[in-house]
C-alpha atoms as a PDB file:
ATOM      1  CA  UNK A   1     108.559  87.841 -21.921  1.00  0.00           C
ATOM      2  CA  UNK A   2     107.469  86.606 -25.170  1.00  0.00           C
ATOM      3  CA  UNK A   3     109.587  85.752 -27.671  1.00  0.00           C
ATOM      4  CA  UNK A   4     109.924  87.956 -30.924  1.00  0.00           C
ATOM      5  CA  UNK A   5     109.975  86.699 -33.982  1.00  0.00           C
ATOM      6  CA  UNK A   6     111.932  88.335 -36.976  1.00  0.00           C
ATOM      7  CA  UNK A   7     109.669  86.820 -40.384  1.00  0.00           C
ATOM      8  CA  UNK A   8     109.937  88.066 -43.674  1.00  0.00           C
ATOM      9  CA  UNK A   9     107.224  89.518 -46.150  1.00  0.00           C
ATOM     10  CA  UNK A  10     104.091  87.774 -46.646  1.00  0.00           C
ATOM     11  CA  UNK A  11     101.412  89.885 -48.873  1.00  0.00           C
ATOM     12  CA  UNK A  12      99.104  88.956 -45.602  1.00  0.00           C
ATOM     13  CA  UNK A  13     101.679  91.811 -44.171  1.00  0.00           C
ATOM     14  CA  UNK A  14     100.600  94.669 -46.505  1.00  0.00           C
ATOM     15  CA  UNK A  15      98.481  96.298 -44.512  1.00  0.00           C
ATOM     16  CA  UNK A  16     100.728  96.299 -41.377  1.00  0.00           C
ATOM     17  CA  UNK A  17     103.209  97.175 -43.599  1.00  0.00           C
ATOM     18  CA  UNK A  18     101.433 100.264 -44.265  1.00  0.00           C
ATOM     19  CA  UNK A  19      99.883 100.654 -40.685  1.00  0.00           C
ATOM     20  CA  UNK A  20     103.344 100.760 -39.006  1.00  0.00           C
ATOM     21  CA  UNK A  21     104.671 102.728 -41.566  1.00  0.00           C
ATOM     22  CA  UNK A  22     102.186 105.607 -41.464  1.00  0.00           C
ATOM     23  CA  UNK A  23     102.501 105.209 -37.941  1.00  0.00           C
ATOM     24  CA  UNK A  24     105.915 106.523 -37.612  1.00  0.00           C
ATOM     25  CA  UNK A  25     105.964 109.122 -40.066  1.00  0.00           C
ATOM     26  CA  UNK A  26     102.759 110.806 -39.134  1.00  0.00           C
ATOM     27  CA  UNK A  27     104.504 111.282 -35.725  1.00  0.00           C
ATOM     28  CA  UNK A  28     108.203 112.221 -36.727  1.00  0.00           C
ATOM     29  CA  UNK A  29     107.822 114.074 -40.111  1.00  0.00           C
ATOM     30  CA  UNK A  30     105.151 113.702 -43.158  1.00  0.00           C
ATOM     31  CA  UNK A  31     104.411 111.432 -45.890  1.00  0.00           C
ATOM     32  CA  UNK A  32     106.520 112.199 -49.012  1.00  0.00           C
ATOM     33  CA  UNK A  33     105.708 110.819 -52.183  1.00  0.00           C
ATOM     34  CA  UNK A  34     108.635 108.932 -51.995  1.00  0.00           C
ATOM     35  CA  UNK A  35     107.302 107.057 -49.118  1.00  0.00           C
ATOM     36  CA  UNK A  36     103.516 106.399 -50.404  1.00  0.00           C
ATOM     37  CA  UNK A  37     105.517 104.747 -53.050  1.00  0.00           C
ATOM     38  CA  UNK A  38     107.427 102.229 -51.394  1.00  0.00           C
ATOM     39  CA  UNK A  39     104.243 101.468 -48.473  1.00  0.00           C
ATOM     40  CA  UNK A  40     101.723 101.155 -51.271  1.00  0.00           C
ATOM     41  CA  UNK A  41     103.917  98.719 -53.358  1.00  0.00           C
ATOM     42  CA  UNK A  42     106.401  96.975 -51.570  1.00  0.00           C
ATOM     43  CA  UNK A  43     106.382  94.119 -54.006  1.00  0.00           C
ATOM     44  CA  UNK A  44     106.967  96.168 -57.047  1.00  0.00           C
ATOM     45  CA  UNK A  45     109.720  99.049 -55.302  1.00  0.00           C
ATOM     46  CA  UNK A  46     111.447  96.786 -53.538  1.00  0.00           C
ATOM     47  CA  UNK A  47     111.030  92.670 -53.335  1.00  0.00           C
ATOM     48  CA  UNK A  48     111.092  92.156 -57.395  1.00  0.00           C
ATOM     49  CA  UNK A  49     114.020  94.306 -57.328  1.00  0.00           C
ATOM     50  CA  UNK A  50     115.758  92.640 -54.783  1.00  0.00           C
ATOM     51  CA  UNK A  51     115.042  93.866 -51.804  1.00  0.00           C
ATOM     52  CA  UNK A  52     113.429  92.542 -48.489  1.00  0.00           C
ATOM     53  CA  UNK A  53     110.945  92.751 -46.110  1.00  0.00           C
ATOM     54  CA  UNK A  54     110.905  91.655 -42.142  1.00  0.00           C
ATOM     55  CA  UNK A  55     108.013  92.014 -39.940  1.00  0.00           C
ATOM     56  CA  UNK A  56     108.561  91.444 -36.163  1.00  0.00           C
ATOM     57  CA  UNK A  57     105.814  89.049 -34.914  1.00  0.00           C
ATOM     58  CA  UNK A  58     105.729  89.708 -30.696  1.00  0.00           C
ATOM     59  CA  UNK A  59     102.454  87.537 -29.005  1.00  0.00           C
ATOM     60  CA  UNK A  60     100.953  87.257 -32.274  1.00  0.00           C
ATOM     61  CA  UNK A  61     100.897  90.514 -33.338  1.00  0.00           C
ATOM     62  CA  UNK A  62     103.281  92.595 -36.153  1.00  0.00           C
ATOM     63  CA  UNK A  63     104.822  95.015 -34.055  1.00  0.00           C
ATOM     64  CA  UNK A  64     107.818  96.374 -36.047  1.00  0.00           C
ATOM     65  CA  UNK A  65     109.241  96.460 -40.059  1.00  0.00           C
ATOM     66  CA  UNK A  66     111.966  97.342 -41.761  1.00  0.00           C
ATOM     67  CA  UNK A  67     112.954  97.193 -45.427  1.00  0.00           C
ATOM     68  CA  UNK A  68     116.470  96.612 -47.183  1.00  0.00           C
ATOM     69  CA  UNK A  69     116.042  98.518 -50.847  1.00  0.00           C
ATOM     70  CA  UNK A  70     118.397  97.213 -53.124  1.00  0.00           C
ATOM     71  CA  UNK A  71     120.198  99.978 -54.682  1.00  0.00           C
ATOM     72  CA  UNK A  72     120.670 100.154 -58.563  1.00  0.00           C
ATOM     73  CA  UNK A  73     124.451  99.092 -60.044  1.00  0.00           C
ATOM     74  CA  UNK A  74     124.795  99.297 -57.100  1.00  0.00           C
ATOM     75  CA  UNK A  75     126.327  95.871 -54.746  1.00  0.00           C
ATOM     76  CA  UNK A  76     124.254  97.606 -51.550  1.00  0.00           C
ATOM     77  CA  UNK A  77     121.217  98.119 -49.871  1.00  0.00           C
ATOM     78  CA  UNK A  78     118.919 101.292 -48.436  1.00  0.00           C
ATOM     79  CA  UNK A  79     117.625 100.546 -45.014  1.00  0.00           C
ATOM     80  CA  UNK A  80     113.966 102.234 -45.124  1.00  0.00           C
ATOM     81  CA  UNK A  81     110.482 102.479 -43.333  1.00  0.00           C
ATOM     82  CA  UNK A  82     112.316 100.944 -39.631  1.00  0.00           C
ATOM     83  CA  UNK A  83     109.354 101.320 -37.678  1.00  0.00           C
ATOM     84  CA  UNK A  84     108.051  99.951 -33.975  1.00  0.00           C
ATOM     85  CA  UNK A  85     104.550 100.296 -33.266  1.00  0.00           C
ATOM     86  CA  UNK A  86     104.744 102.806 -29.828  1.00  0.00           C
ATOM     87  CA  UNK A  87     103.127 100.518 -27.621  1.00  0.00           C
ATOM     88  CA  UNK A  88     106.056  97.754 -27.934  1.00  0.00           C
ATOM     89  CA  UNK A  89     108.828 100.344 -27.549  1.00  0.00           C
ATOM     90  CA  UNK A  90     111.641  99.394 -25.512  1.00  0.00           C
ATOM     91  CA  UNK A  91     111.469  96.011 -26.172  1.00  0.00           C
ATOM     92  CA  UNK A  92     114.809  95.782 -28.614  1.00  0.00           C
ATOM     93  CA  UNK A  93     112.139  94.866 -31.286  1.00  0.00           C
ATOM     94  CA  UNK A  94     114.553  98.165 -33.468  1.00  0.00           C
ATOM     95  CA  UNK A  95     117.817  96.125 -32.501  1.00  0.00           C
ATOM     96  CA  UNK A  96     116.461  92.857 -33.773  1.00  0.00           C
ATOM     97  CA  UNK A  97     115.321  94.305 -37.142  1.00  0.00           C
ATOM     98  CA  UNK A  98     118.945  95.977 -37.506  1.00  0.00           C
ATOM     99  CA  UNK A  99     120.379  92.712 -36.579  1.00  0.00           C
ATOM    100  CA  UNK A 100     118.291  90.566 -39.443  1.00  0.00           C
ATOM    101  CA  UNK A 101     119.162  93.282 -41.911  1.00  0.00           C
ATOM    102  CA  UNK A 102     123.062  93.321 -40.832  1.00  0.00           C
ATOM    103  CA  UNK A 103     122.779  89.107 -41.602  1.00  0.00           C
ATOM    104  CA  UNK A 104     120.627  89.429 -44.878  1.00  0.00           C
ATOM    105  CA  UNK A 105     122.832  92.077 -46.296  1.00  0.00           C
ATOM    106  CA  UNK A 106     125.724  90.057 -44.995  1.00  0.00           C
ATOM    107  CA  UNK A 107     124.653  86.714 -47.117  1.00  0.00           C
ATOM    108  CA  UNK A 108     123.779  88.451 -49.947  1.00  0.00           C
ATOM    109  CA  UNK A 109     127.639  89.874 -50.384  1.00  0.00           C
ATOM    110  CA  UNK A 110     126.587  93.681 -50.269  1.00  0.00           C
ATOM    111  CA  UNK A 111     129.319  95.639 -49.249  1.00  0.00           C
ATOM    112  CA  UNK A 112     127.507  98.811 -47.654  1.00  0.00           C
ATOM    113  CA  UNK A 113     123.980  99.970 -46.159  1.00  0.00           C
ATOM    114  CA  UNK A 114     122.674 103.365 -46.329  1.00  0.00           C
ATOM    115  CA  UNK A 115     119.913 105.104 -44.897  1.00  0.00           C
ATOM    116  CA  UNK A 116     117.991 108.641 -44.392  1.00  0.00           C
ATOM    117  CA  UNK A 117     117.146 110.412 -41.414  1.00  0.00           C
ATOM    118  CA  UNK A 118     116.053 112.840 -39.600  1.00  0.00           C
ATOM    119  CA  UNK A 119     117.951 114.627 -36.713  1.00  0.00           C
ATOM    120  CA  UNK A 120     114.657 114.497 -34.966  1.00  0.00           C
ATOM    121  CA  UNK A 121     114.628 110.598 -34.991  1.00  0.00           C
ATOM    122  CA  UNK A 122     117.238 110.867 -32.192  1.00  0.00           C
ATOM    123  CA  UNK A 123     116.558 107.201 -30.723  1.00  0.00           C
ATOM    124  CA  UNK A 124     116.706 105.855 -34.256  1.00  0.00           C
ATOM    125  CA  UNK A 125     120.263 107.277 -34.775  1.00  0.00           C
ATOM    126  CA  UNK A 126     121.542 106.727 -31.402  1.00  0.00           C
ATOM    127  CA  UNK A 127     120.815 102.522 -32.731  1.00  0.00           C
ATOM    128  CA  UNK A 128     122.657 103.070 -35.644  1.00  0.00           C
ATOM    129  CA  UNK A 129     125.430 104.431 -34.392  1.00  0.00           C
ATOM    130  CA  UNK A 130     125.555 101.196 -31.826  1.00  0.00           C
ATOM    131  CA  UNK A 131     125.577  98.859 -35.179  1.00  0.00           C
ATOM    132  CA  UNK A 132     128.455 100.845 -36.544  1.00  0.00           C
ATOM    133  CA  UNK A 133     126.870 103.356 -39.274  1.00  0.00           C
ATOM    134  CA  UNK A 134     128.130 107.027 -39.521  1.00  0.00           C
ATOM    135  CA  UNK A 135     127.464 110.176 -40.680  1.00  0.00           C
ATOM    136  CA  UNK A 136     128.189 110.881 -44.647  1.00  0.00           C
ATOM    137  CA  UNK A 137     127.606 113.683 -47.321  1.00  0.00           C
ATOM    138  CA  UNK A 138     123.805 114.054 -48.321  1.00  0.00           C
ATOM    139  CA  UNK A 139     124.652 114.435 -51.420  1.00  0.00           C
ATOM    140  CA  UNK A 140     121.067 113.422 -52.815  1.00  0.00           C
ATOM    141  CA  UNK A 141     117.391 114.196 -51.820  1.00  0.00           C
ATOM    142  CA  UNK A 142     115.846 110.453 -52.115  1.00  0.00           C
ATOM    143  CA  UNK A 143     113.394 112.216 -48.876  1.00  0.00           C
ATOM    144  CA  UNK A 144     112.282 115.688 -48.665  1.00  0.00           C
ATOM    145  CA  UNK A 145     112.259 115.705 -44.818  1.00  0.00           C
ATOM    146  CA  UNK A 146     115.819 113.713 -44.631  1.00  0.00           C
ATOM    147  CA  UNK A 147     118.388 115.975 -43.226  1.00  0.00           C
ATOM    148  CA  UNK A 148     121.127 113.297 -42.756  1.00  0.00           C
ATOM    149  CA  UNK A 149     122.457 110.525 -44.355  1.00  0.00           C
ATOM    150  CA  UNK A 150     124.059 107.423 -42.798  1.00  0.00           C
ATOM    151  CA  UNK A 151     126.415 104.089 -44.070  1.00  0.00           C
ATOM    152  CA  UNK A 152     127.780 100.715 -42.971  1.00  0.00           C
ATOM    153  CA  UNK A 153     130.294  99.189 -44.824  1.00  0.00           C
ATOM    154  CA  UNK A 154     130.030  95.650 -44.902  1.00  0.00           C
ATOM    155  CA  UNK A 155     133.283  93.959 -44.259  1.00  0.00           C
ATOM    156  CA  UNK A 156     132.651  90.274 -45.685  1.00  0.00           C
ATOM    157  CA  UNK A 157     134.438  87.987 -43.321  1.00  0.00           C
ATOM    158  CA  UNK A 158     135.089  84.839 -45.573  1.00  0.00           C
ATOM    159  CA  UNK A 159     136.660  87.035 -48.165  1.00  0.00           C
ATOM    160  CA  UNK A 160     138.756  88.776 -45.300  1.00  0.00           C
ATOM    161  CA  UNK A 161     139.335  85.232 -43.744  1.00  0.00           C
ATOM    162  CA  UNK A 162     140.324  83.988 -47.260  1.00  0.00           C
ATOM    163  CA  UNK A 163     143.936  81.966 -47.849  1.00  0.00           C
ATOM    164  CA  UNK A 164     144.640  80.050 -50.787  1.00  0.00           C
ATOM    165  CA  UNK A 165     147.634  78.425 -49.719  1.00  0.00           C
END
């Protein structure tokens, strides 16, 4: 099997960005404003506010995103727009996204991801329950179509690991 390659955002990505990304939610649920703002100007919404972009590259080809929003006065990150192009399924491309985010989010000292969802995504949640996120309060309505709310708290081993003496 080829190998996949986790790479971060490159404005030669945009449109994949957006092809993925439309992808996904014109199968699962609809296109909120919310996310025609974040596909249309990734830069702007979220890598000059200090977020991130990965791309998984699998025989040449961008098969899969995800994005880590960075969340105002806020020392955490939104995990948005996973997506896997249908054909490449199956592959663990999801799992290899989560894991790059989990390491990014990691290095940067954030000490919790969120996310939105939908209980229809059931394959989606069913991966982030396997890289530790649960179930909180929706207490917002970032999505109109998001009927669940996730989080990981980031434990930050070399603080934990810490001793002065």
């Amino acid at each position: 099997m080829a190998e996949v390659l986790i790479v971060p955002y490159d404005s030669e990505y945009k449109e994949d960005l957006k092809r993925l990304s439309y992808e996904w939610l014109k199968k699962y649920v609809s296109v909120e404003p919310e996310d025609e703002r974040i596909i249309n100007n990734p830069e702007e919404v979220v890598l000059n506010c200090g977020g991130f972009i990965f791309f998984a590259k699998y025989k040449k080809e961008i098969v899969g995103t995800v994005s880590l929003i960075k969340l105002d006065g806020q020392n955490a990150f939104e995990l948005a727009k996973l997506a896997v192009t249908e054909k490449y399924q199956g592959l663990k491309i999801g799992r290899r996204l989560m894991e790059k985010c989990l390491e990014v989010v990691k290095l940067e000292g954030a000490n919790k991801i969120i996310l939105y969802t939908n209980q229809k995504l059931t394959a989606a949640i069913e991966l982030y329950k396997k890289f530790g996120f649960s179930f909180v309060s929706l207490d917002d309505d970032k999505y109109l179509e998001a009927d669940l709310k996730m989080e990981l708290e980031i434990k930050n081993p070399i603080i934990e690991n810490w001793n002065p003496s």
